[in-house]
C-alpha atoms as a PDB file:
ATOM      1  CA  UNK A   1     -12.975 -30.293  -5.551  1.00  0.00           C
ATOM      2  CA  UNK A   2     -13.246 -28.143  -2.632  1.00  0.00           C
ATOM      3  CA  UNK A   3     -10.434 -25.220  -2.931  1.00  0.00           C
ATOM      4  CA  UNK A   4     -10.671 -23.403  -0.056  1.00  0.00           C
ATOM      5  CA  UNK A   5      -8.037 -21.070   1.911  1.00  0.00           C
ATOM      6  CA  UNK A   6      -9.022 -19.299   5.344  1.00  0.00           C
ATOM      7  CA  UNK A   7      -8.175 -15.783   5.863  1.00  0.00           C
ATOM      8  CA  UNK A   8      -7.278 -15.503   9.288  1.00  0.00           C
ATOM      9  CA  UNK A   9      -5.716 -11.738  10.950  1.00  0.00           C
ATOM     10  CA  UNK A  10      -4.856 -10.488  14.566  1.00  0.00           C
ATOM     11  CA  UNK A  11      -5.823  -7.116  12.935  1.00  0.00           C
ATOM     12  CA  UNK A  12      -9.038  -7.713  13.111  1.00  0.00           C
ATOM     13  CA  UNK A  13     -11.550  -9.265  15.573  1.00  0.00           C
ATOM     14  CA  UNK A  14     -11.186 -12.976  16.123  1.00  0.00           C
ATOM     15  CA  UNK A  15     -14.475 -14.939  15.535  1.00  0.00           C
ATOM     16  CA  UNK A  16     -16.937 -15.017  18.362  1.00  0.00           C
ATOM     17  CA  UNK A  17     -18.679 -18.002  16.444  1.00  0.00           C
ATOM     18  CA  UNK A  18     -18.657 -21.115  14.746  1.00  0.00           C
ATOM     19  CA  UNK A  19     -16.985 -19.046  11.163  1.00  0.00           C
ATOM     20  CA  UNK A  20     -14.133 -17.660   9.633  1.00  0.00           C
ATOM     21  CA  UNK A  21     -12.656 -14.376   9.255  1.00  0.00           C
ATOM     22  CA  UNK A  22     -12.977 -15.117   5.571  1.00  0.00           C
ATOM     23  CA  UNK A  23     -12.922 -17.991   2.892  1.00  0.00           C
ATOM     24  CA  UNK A  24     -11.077 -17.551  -0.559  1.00  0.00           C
ATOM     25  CA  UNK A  25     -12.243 -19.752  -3.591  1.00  0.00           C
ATOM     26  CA  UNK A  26     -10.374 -19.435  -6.454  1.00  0.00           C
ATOM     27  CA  UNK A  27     -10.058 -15.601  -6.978  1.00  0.00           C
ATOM     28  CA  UNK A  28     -13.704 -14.618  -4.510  1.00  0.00           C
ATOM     29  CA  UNK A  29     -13.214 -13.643  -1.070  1.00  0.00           C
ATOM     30  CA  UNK A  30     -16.051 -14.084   1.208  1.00  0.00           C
ATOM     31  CA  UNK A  31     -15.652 -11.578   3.783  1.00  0.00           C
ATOM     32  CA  UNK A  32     -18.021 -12.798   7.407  1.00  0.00           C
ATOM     33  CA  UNK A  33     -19.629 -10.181   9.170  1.00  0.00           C
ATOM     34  CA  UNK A  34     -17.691  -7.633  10.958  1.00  0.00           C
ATOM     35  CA  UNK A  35     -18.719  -5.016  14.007  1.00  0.00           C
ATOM     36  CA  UNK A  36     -17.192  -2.607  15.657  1.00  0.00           C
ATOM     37  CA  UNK A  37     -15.084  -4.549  18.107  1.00  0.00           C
ATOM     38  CA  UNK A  38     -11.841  -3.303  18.815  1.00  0.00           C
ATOM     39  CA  UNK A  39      -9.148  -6.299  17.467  1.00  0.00           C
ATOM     40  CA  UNK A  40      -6.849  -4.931  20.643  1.00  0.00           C
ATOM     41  CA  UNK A  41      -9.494  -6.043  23.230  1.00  0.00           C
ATOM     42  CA  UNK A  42     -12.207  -7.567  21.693  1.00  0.00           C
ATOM     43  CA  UNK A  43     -14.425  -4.731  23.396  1.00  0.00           C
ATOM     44  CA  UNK A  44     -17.425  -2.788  21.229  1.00  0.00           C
ATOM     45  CA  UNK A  45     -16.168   0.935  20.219  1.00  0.00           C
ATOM     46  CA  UNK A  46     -18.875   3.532  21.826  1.00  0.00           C
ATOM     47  CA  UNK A  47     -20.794   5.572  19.028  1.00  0.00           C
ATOM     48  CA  UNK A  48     -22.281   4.894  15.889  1.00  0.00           C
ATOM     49  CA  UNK A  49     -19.465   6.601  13.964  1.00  0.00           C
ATOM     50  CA  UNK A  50     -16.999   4.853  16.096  1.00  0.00           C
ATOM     51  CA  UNK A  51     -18.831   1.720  15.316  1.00  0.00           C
ATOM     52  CA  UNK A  52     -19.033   2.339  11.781  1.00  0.00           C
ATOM     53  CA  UNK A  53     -15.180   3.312  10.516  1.00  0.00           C
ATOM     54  CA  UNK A  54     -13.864   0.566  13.234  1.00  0.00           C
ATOM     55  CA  UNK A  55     -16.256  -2.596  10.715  1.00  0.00           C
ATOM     56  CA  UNK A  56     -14.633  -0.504   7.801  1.00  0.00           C
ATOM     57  CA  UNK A  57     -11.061  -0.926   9.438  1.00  0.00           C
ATOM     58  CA  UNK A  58     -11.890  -4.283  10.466  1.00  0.00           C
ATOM     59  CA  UNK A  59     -13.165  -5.397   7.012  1.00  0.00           C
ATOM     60  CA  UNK A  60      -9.752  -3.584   5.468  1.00  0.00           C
ATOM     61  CA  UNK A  61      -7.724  -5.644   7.728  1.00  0.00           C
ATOM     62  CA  UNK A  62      -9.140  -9.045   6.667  1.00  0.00           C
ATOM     63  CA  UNK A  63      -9.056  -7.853   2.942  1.00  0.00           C
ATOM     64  CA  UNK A  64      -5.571  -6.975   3.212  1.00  0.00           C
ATOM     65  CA  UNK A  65      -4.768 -10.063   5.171  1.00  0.00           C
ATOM     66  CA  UNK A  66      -6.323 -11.932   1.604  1.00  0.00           C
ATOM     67  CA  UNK A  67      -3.930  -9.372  -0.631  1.00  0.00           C
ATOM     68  CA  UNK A  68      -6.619  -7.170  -1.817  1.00  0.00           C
ATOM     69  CA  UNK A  69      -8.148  -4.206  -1.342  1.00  0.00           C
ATOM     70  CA  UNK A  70     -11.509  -2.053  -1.267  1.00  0.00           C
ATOM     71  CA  UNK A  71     -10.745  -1.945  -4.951  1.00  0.00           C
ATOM     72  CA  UNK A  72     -11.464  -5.528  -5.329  1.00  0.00           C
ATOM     73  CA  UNK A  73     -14.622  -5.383  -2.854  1.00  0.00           C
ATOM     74  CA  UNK A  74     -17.936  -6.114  -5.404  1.00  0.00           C
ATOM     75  CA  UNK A  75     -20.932  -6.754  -2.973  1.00  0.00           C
ATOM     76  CA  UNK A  76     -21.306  -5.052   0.624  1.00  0.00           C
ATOM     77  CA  UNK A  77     -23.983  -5.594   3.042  1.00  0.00           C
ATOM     78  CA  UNK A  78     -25.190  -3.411   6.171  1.00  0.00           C
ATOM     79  CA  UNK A  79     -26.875  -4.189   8.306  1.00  0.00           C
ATOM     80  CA  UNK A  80     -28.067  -1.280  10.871  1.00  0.00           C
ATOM     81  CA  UNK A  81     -30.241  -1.802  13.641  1.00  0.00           C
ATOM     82  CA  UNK A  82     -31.748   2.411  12.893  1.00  0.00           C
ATOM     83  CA  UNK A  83     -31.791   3.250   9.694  1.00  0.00           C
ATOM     84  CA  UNK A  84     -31.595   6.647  10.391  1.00  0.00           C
ATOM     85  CA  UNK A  85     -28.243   5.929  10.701  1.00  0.00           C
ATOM     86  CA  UNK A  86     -28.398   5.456   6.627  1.00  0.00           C
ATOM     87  CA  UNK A  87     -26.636   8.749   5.447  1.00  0.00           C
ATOM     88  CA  UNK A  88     -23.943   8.565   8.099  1.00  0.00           C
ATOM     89  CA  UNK A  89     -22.574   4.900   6.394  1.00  0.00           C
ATOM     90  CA  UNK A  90     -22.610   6.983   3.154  1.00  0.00           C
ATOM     91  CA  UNK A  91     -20.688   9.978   4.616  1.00  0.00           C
ATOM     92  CA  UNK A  92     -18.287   7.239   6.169  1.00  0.00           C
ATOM     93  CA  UNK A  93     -18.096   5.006   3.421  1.00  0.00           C
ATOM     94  CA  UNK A  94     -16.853   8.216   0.810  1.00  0.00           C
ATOM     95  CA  UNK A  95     -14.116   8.071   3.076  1.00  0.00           C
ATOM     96  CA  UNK A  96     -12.881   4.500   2.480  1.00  0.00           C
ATOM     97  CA  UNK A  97     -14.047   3.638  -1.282  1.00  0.00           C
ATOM     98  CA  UNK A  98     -13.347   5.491  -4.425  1.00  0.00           C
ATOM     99  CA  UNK A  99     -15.419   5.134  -7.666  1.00  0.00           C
ATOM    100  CA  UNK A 100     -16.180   3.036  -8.906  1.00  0.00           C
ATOM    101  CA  UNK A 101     -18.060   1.988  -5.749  1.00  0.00           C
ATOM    102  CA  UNK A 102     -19.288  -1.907  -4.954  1.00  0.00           C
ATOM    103  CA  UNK A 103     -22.782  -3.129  -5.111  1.00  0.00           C
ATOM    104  CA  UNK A 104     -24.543  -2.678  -1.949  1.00  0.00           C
ATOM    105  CA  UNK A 105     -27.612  -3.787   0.348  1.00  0.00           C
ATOM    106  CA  UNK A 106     -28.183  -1.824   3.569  1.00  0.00           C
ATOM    107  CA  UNK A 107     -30.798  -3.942   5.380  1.00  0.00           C
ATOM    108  CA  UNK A 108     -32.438  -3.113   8.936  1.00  0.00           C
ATOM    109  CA  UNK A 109     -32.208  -5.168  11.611  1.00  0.00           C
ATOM    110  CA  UNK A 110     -33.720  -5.901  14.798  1.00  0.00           C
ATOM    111  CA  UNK A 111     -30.797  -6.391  16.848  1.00  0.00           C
ATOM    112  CA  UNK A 112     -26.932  -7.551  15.759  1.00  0.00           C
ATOM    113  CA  UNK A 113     -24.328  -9.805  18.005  1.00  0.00           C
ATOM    114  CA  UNK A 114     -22.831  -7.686  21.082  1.00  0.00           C
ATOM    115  CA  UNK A 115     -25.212  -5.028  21.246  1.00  0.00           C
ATOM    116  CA  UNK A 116     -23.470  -3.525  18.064  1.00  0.00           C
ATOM    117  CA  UNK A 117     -25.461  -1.339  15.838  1.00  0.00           C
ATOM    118  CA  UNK A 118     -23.870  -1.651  12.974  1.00  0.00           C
ATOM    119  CA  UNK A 119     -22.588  -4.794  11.097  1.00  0.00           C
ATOM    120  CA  UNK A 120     -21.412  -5.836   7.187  1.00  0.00           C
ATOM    121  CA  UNK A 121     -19.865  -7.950   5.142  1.00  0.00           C
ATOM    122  CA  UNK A 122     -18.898  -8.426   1.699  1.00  0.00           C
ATOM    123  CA  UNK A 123     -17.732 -10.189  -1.499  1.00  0.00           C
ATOM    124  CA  UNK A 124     -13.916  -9.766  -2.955  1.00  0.00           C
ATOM    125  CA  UNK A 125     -12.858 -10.869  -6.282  1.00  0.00           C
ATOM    126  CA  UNK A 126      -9.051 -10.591  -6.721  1.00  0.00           C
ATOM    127  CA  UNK A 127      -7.595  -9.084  -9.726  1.00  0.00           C
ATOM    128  CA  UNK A 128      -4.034 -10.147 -10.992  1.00  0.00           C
END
């Protein structure tokens, strides 16, 4: 029996691919790859930083858009293209996530869709 609901949100980039925004299965939430495009105009955000809190707010939007939150987010990937840019996605990510904080993987990468340099995505697993 295949379950399976897309999540689908204006408030966050539409797919420039063959996937979905996200797929629920019974209570997991597989959250595709996000990068720093701007929903508003589909156009990359200049900066590292920039690119970095717009994939948080991008992955927020599609979680809320399943009714959760980062509170139900259990696995997050990143991918960076530098990973000297590794301490500024934990000085970012403080700002989004409480404790206690998801499993992560922060992988480099030689090059990510659009130019961007930044791009994750994650696992959800919703709590009633």
């Amino acid at each position: 029996m295949n379950n399976k609901n897309i999540i689908q949100t204006p408030d966050a980039p539409t797919a420039i691919g063959t996937y979905s925004q996200a797929v629920r299965v019974g209570d997991t939430v597989y959250l595709s790859g996000q990068i720093g495009l701007d929903p508003s105009t589909m156009q990359m955000v200049e900066g590292v930083e920039a690119q970095i809190h717009r994939v948080f707010q991008n992955l927020r939007a599609v979680s809320s858009a399943a009714d959760c939150s980062f509170d139900d987010l259990v696995k997050l990937n990143v991918y960076l293209t530098d990973l000297a840019h590794f301490a500024k996605i934990n000085e970012i990510m403080a700002s989004y996530f409480r404790q206690p904080y998801p499993a992560r993987a922060a992988v480099g990468v030689a090059s990510l869709p659009r130019g961007a340099l930044v791009e994750m995505d994650g696992v959800l697993v919703v709590q009633y």
